[in-house]
N, C-alpha and C. Protein backbone atom coordinates (compact mmCIF):
# COMPACT_ATOMS: atom_id res chain seq x y z
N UNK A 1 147.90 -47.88 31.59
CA UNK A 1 148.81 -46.84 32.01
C UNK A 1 147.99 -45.60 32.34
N UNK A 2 147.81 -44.93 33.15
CA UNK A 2 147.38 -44.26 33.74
C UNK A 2 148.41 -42.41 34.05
N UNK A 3 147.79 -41.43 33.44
CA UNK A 3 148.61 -40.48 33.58
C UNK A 3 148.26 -39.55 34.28
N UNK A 4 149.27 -38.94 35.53
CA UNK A 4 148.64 -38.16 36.53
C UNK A 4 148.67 -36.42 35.86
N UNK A 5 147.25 -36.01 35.62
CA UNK A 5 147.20 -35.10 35.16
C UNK A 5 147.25 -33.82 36.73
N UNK A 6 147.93 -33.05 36.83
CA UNK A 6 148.27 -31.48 37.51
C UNK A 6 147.96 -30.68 37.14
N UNK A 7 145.96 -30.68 36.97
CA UNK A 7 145.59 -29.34 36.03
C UNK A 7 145.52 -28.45 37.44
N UNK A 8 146.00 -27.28 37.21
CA UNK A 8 146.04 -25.96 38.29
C UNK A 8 144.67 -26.05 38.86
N UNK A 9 143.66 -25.66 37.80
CA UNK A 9 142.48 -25.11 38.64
C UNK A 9 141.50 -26.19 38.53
N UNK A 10 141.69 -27.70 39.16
CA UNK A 10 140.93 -28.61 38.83
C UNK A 10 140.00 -27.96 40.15
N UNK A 11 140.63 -28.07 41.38
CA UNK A 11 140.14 -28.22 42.78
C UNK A 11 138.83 -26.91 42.98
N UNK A 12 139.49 -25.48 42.61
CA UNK A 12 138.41 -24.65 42.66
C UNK A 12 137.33 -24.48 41.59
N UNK A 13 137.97 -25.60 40.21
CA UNK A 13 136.62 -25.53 39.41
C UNK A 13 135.63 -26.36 40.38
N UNK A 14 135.74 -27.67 41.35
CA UNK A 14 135.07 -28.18 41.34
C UNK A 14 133.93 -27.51 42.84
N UNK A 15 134.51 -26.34 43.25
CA UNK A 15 133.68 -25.44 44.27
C UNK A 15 133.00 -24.49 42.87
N UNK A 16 133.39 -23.87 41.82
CA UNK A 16 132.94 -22.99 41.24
C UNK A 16 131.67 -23.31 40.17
N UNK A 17 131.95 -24.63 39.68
CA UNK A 17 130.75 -24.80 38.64
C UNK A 17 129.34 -25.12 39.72
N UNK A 18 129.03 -25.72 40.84
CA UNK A 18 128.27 -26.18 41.33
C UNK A 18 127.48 -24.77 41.95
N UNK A 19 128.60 -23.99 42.51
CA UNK A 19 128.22 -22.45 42.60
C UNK A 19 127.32 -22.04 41.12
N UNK A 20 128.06 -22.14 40.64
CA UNK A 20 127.25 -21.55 38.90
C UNK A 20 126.18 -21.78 38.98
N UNK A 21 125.49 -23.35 38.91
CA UNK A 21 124.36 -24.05 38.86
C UNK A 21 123.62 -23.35 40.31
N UNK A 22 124.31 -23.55 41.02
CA UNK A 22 122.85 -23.18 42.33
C UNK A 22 122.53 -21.36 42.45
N UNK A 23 123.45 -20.62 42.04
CA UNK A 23 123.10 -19.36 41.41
C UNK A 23 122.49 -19.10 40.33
N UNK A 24 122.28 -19.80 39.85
CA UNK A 24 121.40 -19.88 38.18
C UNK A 24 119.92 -20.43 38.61
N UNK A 25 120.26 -21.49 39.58
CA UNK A 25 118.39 -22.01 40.20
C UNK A 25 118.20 -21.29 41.19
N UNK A 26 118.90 -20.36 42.04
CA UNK A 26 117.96 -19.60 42.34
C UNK A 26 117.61 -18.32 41.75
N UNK A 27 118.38 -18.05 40.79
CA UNK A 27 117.48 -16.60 40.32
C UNK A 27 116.88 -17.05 39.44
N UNK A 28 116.41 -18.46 38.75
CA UNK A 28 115.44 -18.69 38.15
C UNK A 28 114.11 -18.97 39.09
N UNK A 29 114.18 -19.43 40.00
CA UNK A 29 113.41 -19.25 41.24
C UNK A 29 112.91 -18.07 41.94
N UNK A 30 113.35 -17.29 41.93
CA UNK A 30 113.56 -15.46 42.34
C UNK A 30 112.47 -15.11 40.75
N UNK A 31 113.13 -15.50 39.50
CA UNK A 31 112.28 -15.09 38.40
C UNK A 31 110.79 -15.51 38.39
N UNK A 32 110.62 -17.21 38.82
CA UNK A 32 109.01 -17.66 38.51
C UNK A 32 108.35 -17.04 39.85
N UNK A 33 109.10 -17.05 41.11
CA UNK A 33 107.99 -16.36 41.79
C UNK A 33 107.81 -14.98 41.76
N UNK A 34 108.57 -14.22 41.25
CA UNK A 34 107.96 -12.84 41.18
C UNK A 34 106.95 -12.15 40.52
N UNK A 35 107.25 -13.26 39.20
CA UNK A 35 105.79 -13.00 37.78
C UNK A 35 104.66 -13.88 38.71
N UNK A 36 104.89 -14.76 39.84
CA UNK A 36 103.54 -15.40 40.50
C UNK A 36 102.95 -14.07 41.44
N UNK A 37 103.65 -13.90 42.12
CA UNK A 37 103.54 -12.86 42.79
C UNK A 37 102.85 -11.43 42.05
N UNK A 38 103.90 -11.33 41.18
CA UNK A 38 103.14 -9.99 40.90
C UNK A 38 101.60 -10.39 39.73
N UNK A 39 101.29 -11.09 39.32
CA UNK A 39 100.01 -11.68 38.86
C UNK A 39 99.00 -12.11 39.90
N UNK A 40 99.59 -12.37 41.01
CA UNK A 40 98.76 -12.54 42.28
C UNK A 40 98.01 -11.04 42.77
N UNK A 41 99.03 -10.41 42.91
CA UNK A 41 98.69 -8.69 43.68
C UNK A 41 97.95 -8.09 42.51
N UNK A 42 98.00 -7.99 41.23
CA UNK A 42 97.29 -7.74 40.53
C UNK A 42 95.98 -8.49 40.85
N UNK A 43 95.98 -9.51 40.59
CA UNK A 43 94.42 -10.39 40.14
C UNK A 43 93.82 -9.75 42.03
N UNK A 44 94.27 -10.19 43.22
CA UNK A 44 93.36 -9.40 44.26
C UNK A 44 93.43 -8.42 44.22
N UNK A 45 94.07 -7.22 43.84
CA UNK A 45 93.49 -5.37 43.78
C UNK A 45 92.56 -5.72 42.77
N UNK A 46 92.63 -6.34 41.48
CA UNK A 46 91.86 -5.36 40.50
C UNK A 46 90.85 -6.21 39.64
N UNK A 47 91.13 -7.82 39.69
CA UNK A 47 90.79 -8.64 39.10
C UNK A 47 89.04 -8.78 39.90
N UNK A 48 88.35 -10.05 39.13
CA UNK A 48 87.05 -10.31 39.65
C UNK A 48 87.33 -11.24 39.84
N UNK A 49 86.20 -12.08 40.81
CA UNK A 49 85.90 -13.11 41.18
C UNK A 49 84.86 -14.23 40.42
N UNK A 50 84.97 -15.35 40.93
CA UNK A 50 84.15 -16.46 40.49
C UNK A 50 84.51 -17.63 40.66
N UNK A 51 83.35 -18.86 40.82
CA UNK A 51 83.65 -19.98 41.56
C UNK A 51 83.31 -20.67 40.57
N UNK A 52 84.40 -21.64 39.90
CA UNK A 52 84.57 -22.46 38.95
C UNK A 52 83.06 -23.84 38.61
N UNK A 53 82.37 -23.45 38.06
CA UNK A 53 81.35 -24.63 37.59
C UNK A 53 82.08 -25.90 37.42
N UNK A 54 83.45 -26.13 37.07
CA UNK A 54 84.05 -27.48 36.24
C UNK A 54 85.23 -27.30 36.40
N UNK A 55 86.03 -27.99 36.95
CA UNK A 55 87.54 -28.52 37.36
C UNK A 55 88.01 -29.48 36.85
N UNK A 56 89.04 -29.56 35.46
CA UNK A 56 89.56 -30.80 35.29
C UNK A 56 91.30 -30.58 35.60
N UNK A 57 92.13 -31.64 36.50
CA UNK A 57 93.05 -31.30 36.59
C UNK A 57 94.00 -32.64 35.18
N UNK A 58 95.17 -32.21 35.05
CA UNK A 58 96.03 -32.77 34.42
C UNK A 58 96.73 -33.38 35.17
N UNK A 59 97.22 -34.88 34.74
CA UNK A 59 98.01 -35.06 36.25
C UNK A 59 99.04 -35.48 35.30
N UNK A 60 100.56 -35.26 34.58
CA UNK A 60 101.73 -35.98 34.17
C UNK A 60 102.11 -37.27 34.93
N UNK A 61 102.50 -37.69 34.15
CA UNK A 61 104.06 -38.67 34.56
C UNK A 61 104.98 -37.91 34.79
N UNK A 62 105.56 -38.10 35.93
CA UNK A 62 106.83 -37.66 36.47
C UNK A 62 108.22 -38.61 36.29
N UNK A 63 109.33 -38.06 36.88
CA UNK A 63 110.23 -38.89 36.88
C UNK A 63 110.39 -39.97 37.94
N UNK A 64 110.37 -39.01 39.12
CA UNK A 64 110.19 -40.08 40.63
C UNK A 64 108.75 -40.33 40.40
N UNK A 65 107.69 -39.26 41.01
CA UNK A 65 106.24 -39.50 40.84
C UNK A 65 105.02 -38.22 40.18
N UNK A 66 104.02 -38.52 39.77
CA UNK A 66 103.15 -38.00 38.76
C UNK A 66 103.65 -36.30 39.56
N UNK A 67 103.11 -35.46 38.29
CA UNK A 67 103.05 -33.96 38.69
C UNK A 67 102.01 -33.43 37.72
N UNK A 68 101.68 -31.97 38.68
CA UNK A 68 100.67 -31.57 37.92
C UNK A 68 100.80 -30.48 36.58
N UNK A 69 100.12 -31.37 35.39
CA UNK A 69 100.52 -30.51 34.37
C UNK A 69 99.64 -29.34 34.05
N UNK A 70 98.57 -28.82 34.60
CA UNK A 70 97.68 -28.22 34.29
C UNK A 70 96.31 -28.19 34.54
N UNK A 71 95.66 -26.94 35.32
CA UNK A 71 93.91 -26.74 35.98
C UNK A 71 93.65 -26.27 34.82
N UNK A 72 92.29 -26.90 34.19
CA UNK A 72 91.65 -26.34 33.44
C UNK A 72 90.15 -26.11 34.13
N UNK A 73 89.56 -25.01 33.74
CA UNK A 73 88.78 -24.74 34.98
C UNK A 73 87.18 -24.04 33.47
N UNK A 74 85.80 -24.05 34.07
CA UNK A 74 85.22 -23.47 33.63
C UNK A 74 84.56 -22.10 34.60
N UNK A 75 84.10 -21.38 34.10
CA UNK A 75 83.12 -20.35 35.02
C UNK A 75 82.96 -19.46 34.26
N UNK A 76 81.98 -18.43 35.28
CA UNK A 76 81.08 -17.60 34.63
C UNK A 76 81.83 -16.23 34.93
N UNK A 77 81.86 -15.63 33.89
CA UNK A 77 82.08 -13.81 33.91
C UNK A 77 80.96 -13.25 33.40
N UNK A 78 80.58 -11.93 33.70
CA UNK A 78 79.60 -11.17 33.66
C UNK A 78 79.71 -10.70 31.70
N UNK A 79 78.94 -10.35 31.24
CA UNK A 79 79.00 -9.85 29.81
C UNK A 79 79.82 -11.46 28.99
N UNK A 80 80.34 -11.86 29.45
CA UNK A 80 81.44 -12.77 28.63
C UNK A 80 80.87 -14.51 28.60
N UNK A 81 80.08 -14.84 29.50
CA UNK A 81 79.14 -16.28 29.61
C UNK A 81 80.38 -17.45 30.25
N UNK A 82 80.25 -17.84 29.80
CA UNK A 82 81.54 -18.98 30.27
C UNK A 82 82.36 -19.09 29.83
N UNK A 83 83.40 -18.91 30.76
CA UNK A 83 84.52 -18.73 30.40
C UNK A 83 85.36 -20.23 30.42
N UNK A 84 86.10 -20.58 29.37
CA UNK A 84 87.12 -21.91 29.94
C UNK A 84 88.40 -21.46 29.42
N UNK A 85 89.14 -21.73 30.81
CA UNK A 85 90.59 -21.33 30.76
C UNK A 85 91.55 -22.42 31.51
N UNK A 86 92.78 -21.87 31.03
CA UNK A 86 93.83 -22.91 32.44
C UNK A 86 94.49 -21.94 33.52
N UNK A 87 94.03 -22.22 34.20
CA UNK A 87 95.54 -21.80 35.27
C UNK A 87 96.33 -20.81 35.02
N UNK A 88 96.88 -19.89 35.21
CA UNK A 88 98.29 -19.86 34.79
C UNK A 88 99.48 -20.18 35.62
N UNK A 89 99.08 -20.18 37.03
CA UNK A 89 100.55 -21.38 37.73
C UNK A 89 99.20 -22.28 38.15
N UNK A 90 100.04 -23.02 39.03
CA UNK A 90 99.27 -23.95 39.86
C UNK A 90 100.42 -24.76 40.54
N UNK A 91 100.25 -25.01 42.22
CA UNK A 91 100.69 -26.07 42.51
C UNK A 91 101.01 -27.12 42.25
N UNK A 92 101.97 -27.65 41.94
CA UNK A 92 102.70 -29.00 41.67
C UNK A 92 102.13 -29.98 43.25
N UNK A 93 101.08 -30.25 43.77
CA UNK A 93 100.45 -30.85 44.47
C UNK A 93 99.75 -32.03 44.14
N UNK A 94 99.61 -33.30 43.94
CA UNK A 94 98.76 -33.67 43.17
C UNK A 94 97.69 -34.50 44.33
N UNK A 95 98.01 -34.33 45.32
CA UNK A 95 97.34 -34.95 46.65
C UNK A 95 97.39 -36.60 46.47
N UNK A 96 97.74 -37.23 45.74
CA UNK A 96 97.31 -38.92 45.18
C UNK A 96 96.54 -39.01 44.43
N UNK A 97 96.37 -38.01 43.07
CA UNK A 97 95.30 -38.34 42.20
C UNK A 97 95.97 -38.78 41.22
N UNK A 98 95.75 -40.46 40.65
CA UNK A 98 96.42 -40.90 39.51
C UNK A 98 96.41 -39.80 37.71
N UNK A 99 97.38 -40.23 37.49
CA UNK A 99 98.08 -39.53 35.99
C UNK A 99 96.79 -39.55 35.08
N UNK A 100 96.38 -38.44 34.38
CA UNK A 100 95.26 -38.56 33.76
C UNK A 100 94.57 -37.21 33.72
N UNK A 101 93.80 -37.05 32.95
CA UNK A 101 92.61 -36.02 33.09
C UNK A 101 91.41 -36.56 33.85
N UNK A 102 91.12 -35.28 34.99
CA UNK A 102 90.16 -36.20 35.24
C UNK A 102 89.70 -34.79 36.72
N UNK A 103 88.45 -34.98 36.98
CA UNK A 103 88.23 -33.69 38.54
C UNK A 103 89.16 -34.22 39.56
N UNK A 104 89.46 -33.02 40.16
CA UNK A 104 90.43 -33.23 41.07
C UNK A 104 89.28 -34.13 42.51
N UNK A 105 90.27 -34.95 43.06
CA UNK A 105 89.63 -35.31 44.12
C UNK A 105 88.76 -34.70 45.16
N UNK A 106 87.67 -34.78 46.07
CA UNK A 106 87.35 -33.99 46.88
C UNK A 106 88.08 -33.75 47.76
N UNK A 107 88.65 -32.70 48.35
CA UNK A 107 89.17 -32.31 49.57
C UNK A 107 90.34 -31.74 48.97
N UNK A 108 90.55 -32.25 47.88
CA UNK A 108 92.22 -31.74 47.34
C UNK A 108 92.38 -30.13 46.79
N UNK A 109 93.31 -29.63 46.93
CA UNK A 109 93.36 -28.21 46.92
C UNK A 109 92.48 -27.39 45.50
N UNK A 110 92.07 -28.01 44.52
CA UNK A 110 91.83 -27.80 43.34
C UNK A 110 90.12 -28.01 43.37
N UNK A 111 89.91 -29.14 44.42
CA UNK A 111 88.14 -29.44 44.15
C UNK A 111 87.26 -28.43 44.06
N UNK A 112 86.20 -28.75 43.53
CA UNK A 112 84.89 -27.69 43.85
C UNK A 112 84.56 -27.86 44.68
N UNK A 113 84.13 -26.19 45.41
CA UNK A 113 84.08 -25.12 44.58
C UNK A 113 84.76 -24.25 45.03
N UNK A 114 85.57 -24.33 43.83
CA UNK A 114 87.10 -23.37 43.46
C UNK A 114 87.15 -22.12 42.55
N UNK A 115 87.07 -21.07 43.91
CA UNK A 115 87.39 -20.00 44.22
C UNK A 115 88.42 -19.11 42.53
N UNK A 116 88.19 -18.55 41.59
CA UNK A 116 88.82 -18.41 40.53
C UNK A 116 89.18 -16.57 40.65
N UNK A 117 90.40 -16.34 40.49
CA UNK A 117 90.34 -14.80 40.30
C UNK A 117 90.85 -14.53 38.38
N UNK A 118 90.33 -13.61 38.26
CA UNK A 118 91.06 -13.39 36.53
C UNK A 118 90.37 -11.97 36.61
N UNK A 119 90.85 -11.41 34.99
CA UNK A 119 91.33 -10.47 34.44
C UNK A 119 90.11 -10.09 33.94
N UNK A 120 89.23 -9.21 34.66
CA UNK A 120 88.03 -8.84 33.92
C UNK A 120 88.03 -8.73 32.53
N UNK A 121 89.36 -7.76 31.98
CA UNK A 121 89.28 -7.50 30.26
C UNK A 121 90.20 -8.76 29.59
N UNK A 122 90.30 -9.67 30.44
CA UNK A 122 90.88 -10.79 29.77
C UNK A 122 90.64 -11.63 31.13
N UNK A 123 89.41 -12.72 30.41
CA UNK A 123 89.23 -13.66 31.42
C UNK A 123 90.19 -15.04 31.47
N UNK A 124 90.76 -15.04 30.20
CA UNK A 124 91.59 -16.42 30.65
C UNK A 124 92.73 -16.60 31.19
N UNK A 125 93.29 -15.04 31.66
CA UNK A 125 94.39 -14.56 32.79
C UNK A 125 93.82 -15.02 34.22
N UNK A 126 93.42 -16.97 34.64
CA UNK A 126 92.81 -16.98 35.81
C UNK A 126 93.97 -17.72 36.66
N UNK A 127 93.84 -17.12 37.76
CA UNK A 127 94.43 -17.92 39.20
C UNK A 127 93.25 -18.36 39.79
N UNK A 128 93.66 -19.65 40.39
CA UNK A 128 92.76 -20.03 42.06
C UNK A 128 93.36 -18.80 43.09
N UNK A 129 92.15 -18.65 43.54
CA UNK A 129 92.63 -17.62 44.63
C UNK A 129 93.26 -18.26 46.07
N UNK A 130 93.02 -19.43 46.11
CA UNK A 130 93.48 -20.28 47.19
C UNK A 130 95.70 -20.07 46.84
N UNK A 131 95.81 -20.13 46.19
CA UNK A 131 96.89 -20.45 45.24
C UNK A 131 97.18 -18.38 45.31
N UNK A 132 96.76 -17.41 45.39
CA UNK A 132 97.28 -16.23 44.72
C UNK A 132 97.36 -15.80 46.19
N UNK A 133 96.13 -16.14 47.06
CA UNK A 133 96.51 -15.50 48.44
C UNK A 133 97.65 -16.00 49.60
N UNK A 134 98.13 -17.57 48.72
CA UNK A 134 99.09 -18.12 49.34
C UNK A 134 100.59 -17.66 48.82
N UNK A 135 100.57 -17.25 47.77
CA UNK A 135 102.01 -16.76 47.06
C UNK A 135 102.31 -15.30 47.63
N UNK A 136 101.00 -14.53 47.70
CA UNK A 136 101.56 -13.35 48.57
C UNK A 136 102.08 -13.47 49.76
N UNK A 137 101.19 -14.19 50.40
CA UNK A 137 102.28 -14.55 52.40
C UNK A 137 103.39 -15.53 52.22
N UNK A 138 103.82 -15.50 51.51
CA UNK A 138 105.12 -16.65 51.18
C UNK A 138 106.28 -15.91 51.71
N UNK A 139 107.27 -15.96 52.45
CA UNK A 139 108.20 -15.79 52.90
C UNK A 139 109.22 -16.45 52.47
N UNK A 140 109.02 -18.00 52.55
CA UNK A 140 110.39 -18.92 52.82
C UNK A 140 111.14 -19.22 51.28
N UNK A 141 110.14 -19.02 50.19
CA UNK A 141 110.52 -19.09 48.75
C UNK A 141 111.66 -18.05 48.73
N UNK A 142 111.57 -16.79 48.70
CA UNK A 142 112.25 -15.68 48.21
C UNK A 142 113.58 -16.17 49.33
N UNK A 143 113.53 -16.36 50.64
CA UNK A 143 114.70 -16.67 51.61
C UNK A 143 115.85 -17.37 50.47
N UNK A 144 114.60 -18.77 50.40
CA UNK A 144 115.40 -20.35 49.90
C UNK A 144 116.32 -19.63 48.57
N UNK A 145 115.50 -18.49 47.43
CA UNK A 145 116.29 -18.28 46.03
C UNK A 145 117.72 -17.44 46.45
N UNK A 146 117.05 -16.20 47.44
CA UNK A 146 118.45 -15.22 47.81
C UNK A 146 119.74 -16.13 48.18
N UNK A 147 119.17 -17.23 49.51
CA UNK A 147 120.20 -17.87 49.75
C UNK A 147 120.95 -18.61 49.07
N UNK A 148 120.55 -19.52 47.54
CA UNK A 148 121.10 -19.74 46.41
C UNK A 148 121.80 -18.80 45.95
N UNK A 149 121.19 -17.59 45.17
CA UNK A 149 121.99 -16.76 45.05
C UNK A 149 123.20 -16.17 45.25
N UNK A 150 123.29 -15.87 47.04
CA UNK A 150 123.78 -14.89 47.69
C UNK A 150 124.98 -15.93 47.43
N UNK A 151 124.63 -17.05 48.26
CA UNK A 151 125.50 -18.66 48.97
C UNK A 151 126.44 -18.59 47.32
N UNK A 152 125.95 -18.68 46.13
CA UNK A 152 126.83 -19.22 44.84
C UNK A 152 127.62 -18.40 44.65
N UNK A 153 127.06 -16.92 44.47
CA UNK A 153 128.10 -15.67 44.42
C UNK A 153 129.06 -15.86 44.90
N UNK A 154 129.33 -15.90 46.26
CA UNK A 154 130.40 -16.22 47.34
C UNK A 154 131.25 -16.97 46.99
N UNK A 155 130.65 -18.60 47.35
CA UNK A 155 131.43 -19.71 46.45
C UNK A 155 132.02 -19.39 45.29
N UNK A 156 131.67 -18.61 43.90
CA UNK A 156 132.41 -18.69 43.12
C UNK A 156 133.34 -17.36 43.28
N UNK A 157 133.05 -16.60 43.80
CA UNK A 157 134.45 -15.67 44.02
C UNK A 157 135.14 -16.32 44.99
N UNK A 158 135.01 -16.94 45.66
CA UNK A 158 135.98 -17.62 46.21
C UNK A 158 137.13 -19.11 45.49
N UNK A 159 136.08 -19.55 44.62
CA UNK A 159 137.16 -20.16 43.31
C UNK A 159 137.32 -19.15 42.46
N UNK A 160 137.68 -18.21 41.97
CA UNK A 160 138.11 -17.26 41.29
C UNK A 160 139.40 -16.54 42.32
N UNK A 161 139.52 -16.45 43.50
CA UNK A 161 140.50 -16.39 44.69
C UNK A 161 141.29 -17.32 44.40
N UNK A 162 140.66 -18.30 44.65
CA UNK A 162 142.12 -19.79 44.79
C UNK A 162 142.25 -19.93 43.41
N UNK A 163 141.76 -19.83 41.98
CA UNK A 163 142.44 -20.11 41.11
C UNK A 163 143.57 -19.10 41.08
N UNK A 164 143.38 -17.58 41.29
CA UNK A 164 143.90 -16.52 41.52
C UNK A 164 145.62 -17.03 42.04
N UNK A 165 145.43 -17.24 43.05
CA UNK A 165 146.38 -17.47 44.19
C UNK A 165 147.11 -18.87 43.58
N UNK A 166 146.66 -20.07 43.32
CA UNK A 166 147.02 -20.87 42.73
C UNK A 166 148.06 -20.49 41.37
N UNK A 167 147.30 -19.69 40.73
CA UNK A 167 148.49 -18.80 39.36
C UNK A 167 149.55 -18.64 39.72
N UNK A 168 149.52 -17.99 40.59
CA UNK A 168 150.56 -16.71 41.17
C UNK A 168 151.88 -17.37 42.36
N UNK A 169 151.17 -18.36 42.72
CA UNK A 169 151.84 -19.46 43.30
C UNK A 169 152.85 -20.40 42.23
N UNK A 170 152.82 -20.44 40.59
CA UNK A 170 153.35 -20.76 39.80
C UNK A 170 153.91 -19.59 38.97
N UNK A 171 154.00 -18.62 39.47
CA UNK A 171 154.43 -17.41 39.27
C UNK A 171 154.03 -16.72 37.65
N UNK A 172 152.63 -17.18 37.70
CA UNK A 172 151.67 -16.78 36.26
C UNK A 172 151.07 -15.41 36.70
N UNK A 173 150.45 -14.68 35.17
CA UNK A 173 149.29 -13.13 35.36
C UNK A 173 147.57 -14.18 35.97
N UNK A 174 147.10 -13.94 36.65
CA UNK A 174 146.17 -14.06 36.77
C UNK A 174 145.27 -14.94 35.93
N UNK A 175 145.14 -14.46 34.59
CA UNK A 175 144.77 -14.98 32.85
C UNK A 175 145.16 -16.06 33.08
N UNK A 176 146.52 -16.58 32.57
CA UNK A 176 147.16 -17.17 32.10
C UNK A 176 147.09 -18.55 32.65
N UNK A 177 146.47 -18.99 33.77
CA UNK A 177 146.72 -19.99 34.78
C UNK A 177 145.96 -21.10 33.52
N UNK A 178 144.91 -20.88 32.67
CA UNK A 178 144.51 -22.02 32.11
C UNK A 178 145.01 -22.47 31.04
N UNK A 179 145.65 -21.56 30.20
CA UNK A 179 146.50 -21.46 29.20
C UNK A 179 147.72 -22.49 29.68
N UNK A 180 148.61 -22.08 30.52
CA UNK A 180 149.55 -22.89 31.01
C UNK A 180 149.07 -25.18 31.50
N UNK A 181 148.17 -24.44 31.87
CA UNK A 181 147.52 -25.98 32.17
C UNK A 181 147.30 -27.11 31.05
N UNK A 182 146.89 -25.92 30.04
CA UNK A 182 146.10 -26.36 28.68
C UNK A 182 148.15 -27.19 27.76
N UNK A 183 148.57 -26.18 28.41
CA UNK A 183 150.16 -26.10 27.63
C UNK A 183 150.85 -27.79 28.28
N UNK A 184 150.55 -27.48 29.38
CA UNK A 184 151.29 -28.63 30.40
C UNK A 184 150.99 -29.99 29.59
N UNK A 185 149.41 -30.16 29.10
CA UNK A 185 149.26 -31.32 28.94
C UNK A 185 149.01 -31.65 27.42
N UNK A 186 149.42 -30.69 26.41
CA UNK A 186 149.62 -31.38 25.13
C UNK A 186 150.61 -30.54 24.59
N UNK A 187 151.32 -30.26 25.36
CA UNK A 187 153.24 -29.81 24.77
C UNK A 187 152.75 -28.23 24.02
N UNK A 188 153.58 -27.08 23.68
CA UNK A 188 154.07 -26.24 23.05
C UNK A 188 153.50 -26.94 21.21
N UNK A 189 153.03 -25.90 21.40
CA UNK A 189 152.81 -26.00 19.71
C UNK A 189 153.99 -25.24 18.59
């Protein structure tokens, strides 16, 4: 037996939660590239240079396929001797290098000899500079998050409209439209 449920705001929940979610990934998107970004513009104004002696990359298991979990990199700073640090972003690139620790392939964005910027008074604040000068000319990231953003906002005031209108069409306050729904389908208490 099968019972036909008439919840009011089934139709614009199902425009409004998906809104939720893609407004939530892009300003979490809007969030990781801006701390990339602004760690980028820092490390080229003010940071030093140096070209990594030793590259080991991390490669995960992924779900579809492997990703990269982490550059661990060695090199030299002045007063400080060798330095070994990780990354602090890095491309999710792995070019075809199987899951494992291990030097990144030749030719692949990570090989030696890789270009390192960091934090003179803190050397293990390092970026590849290949990687810091590419996050500054980035354009299409910040587009892709706003348009999440902007695009979910919309969508969900627009299910917040039709639940609106939907109420008021059953001659409810605004509020009340879920309450009544909630009422419809397990009776008056």
């Amino acid at each position: 037996m099968t019972r036909n449920i008439n919840w009011p705001g089934r139709g614009p929940t199902w425009i409004g939660v998906p809104a939720l979610v893609a407004m939530l990934f892009g300003g979490l998107m809007l969030l990781e590239l801006d701390s990339r970004v602004s760690l980028s513009r820092e490390l080229l104004a003010g940071g030093a240079e140096s070209v990594a002696s030793s590259v080991e990359v991390e490669v995960d298991p992924g779900k579809g396929s492997p990703l990269i979990g982490e550059v661990r990199v060695v090199f030299a700073a002045p007063e400080r001797g060798q330095v070994r640090a990780v990354l602090k972003y890095c491309e999710d690139d792995r070019q075809g290098m199987p899951e494992g620790v291990r030097p990144p392939a030749p030719g692949t964005r990570y090989a030696k000899p890789l270009q390192v910027l960091y934090r003179p008074s803190d050397p293990s604040t390092a970026l590849a500079a290949v990687d810091a000068r590419e996050w500054i000319g980035d354009r299409r990231t910040p587009r892709i998050g706003w348009g999440l953003v902007v695009g979910g906002s919309a969508l969900v005031l627009l299910a917040m409209v039709l639940l609106t209108i939907g109420a008021r069409r059953r001659g409810l306050s605004w509020w009340q439209w879920y309450t009544e729904g909630r009422l419809a389908r397990t009776g008056p208490q």
